[in-house]
C-alpha atoms as a PDB file:
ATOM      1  CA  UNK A   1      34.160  -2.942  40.113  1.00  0.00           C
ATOM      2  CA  UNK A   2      33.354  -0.860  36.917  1.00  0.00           C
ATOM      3  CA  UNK A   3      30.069   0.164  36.030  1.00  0.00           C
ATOM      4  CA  UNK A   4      27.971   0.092  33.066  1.00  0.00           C
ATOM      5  CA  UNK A   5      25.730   2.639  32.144  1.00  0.00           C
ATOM      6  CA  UNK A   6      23.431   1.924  29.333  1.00  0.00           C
ATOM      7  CA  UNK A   7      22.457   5.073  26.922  1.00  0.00           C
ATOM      8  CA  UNK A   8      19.847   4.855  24.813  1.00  0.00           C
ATOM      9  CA  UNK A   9      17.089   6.694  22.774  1.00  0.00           C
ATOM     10  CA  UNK A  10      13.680   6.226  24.120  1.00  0.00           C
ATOM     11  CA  UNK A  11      12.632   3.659  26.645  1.00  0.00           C
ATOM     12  CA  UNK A  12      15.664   1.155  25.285  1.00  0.00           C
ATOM     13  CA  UNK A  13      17.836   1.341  28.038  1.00  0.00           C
ATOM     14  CA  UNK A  14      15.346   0.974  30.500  1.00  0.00           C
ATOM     15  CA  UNK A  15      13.543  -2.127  29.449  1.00  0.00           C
ATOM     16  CA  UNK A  16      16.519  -4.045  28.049  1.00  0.00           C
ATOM     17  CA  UNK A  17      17.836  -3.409  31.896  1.00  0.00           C
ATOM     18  CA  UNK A  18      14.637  -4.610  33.438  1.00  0.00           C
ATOM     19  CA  UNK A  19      15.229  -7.821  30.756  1.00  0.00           C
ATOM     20  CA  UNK A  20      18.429  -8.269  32.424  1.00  0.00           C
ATOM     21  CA  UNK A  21      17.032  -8.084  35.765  1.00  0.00           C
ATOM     22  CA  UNK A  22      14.633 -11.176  35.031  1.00  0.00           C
ATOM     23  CA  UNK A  23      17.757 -12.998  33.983  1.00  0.00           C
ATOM     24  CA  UNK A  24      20.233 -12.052  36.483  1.00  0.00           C
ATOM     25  CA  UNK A  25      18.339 -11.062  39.390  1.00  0.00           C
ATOM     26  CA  UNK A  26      17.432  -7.089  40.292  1.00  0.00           C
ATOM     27  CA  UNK A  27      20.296  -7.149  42.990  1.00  0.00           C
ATOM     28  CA  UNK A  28      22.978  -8.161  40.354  1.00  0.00           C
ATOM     29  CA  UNK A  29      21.831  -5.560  37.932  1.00  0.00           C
ATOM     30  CA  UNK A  30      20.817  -2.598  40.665  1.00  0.00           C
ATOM     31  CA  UNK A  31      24.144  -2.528  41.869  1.00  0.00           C
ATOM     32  CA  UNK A  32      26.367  -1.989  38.813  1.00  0.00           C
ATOM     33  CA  UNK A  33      24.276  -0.532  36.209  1.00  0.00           C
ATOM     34  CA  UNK A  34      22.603   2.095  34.942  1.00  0.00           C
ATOM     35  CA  UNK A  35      20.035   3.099  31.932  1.00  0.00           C
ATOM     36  CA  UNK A  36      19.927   6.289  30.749  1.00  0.00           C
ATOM     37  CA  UNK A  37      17.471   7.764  28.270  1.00  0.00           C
ATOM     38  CA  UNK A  38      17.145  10.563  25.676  1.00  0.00           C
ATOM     39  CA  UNK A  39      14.258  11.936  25.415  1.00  0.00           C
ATOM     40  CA  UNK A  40      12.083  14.081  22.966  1.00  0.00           C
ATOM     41  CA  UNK A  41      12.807  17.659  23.141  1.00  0.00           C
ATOM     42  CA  UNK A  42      16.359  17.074  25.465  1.00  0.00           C
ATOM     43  CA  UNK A  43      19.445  17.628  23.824  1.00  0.00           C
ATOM     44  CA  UNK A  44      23.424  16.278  24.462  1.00  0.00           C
ATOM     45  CA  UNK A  45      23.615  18.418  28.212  1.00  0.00           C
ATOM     46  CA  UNK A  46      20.630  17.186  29.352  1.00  0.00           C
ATOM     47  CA  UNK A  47      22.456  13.424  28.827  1.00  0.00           C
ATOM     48  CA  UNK A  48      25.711  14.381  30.152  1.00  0.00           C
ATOM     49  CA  UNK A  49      24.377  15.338  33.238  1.00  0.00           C
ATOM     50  CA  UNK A  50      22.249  11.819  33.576  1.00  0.00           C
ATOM     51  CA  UNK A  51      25.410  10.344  32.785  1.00  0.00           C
ATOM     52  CA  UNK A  52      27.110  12.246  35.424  1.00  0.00           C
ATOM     53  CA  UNK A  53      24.957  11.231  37.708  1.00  0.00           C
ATOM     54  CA  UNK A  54      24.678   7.808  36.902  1.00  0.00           C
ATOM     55  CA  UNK A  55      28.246   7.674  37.823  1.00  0.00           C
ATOM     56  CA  UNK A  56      27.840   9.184  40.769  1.00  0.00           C
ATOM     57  CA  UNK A  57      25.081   6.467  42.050  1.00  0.00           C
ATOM     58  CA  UNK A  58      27.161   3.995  40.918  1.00  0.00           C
ATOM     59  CA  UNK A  59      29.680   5.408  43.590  1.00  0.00           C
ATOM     60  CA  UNK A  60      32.201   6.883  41.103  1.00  0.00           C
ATOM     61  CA  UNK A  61      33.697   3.391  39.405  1.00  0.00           C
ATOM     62  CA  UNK A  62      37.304   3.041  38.571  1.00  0.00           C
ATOM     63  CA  UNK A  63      36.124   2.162  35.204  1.00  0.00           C
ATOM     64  CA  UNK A  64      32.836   3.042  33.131  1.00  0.00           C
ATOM     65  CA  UNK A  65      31.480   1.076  30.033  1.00  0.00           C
ATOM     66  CA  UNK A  66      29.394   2.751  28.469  1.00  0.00           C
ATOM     67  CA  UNK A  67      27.004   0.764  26.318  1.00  0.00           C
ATOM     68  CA  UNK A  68      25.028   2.714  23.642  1.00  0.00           C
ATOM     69  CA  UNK A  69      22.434   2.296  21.107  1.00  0.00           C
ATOM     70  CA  UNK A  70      23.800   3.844  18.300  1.00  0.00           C
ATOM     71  CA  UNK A  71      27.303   5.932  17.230  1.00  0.00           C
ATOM     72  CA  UNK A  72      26.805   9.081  16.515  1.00  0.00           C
ATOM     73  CA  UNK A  73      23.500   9.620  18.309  1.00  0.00           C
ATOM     74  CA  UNK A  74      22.850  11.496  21.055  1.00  0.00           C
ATOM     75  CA  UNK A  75      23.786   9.104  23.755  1.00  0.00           C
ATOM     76  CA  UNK A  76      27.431   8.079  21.828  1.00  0.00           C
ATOM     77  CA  UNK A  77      28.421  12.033  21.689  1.00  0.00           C
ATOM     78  CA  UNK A  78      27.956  12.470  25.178  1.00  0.00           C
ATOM     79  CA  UNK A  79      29.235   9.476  26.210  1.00  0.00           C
ATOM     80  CA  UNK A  80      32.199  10.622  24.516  1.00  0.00           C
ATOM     81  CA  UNK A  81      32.336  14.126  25.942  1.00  0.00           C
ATOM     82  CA  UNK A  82      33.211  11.920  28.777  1.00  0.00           C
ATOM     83  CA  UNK A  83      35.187   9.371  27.843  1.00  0.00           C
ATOM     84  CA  UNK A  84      37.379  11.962  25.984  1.00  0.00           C
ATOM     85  CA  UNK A  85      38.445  13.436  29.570  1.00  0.00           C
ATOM     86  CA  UNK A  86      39.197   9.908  31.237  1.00  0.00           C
ATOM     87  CA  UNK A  87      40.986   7.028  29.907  1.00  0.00           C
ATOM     88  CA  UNK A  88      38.925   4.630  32.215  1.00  0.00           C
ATOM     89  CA  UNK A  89      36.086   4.923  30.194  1.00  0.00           C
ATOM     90  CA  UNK A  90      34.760   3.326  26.967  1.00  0.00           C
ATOM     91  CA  UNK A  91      31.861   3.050  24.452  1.00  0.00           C
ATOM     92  CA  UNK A  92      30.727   0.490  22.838  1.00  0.00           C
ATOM     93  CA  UNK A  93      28.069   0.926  19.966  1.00  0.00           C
ATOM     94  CA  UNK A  94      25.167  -1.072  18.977  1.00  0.00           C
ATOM     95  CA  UNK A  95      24.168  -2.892  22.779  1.00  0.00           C
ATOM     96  CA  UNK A  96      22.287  -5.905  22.694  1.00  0.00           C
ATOM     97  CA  UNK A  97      20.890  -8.157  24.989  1.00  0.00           C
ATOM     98  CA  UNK A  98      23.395 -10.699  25.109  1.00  0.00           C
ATOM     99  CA  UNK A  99      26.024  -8.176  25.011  1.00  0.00           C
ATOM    100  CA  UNK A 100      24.567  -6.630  28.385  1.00  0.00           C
ATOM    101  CA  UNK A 101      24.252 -10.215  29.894  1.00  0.00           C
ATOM    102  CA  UNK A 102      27.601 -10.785  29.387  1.00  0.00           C
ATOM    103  CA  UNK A 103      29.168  -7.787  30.783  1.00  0.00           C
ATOM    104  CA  UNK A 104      26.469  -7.835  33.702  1.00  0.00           C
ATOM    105  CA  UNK A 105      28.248 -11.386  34.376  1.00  0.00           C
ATOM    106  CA  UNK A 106      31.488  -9.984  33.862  1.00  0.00           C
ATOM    107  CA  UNK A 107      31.148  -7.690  36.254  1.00  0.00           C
ATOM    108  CA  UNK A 108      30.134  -9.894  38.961  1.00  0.00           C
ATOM    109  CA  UNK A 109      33.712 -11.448  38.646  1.00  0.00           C
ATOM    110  CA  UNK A 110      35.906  -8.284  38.262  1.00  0.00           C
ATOM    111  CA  UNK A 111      38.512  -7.989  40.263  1.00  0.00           C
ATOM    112  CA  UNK A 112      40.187  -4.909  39.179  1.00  0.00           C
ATOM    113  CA  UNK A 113      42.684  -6.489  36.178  1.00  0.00           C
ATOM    114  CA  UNK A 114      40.992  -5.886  33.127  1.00  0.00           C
ATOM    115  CA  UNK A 115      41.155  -2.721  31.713  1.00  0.00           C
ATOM    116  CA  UNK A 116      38.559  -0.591  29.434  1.00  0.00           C
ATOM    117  CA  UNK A 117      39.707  -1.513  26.381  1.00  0.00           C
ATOM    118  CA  UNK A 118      39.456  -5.231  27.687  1.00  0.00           C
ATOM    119  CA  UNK A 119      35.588  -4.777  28.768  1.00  0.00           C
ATOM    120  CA  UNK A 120      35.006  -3.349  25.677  1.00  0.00           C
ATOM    121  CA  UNK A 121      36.698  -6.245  23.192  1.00  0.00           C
ATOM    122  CA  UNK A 122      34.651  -8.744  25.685  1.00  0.00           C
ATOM    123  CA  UNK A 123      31.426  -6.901  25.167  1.00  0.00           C
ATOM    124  CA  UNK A 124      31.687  -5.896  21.008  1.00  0.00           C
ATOM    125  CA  UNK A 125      32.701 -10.224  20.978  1.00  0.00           C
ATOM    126  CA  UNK A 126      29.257 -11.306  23.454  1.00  0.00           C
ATOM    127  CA  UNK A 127      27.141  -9.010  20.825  1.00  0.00           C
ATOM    128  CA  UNK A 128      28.820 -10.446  17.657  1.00  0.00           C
ATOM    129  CA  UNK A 129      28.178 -14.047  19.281  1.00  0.00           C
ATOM    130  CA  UNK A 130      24.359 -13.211  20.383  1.00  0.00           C
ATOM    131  CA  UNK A 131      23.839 -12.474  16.777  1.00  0.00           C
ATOM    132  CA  UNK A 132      22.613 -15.638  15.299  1.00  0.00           C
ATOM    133  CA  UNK A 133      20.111 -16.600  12.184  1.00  0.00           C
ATOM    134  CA  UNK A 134      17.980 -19.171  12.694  1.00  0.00           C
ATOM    135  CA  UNK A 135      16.600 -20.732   8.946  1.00  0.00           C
ATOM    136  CA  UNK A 136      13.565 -22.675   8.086  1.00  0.00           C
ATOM    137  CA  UNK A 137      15.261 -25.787   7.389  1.00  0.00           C
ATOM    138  CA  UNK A 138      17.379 -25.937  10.439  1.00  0.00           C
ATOM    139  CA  UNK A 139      14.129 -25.197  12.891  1.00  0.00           C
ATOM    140  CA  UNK A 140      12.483 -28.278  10.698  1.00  0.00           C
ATOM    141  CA  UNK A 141      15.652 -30.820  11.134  1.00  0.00           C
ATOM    142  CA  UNK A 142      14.430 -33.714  13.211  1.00  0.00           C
ATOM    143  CA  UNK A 143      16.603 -34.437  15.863  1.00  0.00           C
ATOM    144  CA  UNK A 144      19.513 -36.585  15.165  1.00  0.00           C
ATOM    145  CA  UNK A 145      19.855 -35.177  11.835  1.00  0.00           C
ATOM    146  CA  UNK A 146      22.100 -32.751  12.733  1.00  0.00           C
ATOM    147  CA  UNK A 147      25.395 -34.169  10.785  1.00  0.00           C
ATOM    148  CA  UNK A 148      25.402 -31.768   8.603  1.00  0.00           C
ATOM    149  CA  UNK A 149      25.552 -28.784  10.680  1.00  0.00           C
END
């Protein structure tokens, strides 16, 4: 199984996990992944070693997604101060909540084959897709007029 650990600024990681928890169930979610948090007045060390022990709680994964708020904040860089030392582990910037549904449900079917760079292509495509703009006109198109869409 690989593991996800979500890094955020703030309280972001922490209530976009309990989110997923109402979704998926706290068992799914409490057993393969992990928020961590930056916050005020802690610096990159202070996240690598919640990382570190994230990992560790997660009993050491053979593979570690890593899904972060931002690049080049806080979380990213120490992400990769990790990932830089093991090939098994990714980042992927910009986490959403589809994107973290989808790799929660992704994980409950892993069986080993896909690799990083796999987990991360399915988790940058579940964001892109959980994107989506909603106009005035299409929330006021009675039903059966939808031809034109």
């Amino acid at each position: 199984m690989f593991g996800i650990i979500v890094g955020t600024h703030g309280e972001f990681a922490n209530g976009i996990l309990e989110s997923c928890e109402m979704i998926l169930g706290e068992d799914t979610v409490k057993n393969g992944i992990r928020a961590v948090t930056l916050k005020r007045g802690e610096g990159p060390e202070n996240v690598i070693e919640k990382y570190k022990a994230a990992i560790e709680s997660l009993g050491n994964p053979d593979r570690v997604l890593f899904l972060n708020d931002l690049r080049g904040g806080t979380p990213y860089n120490a992400a990769s101060t990790l990932a830089i030392a093991d090939e098994k582990y990714g980042i992927v910037a910009g986490v959403n909540f589809p994107m973290l549904i989808a790799m929660a449900q992704e994980q409950m079917v892993d069986d080993g084959s896909a690799d990083i760079k796999t987990l991360m292509d399915k988790a940058v495509e579940a964001g892109k897709e959980g994107v989506i703009p909603t106009t005035y006109e299409e929330l006021n198109t009675p039903a059966g007029d939808e031809d034109d869409l």
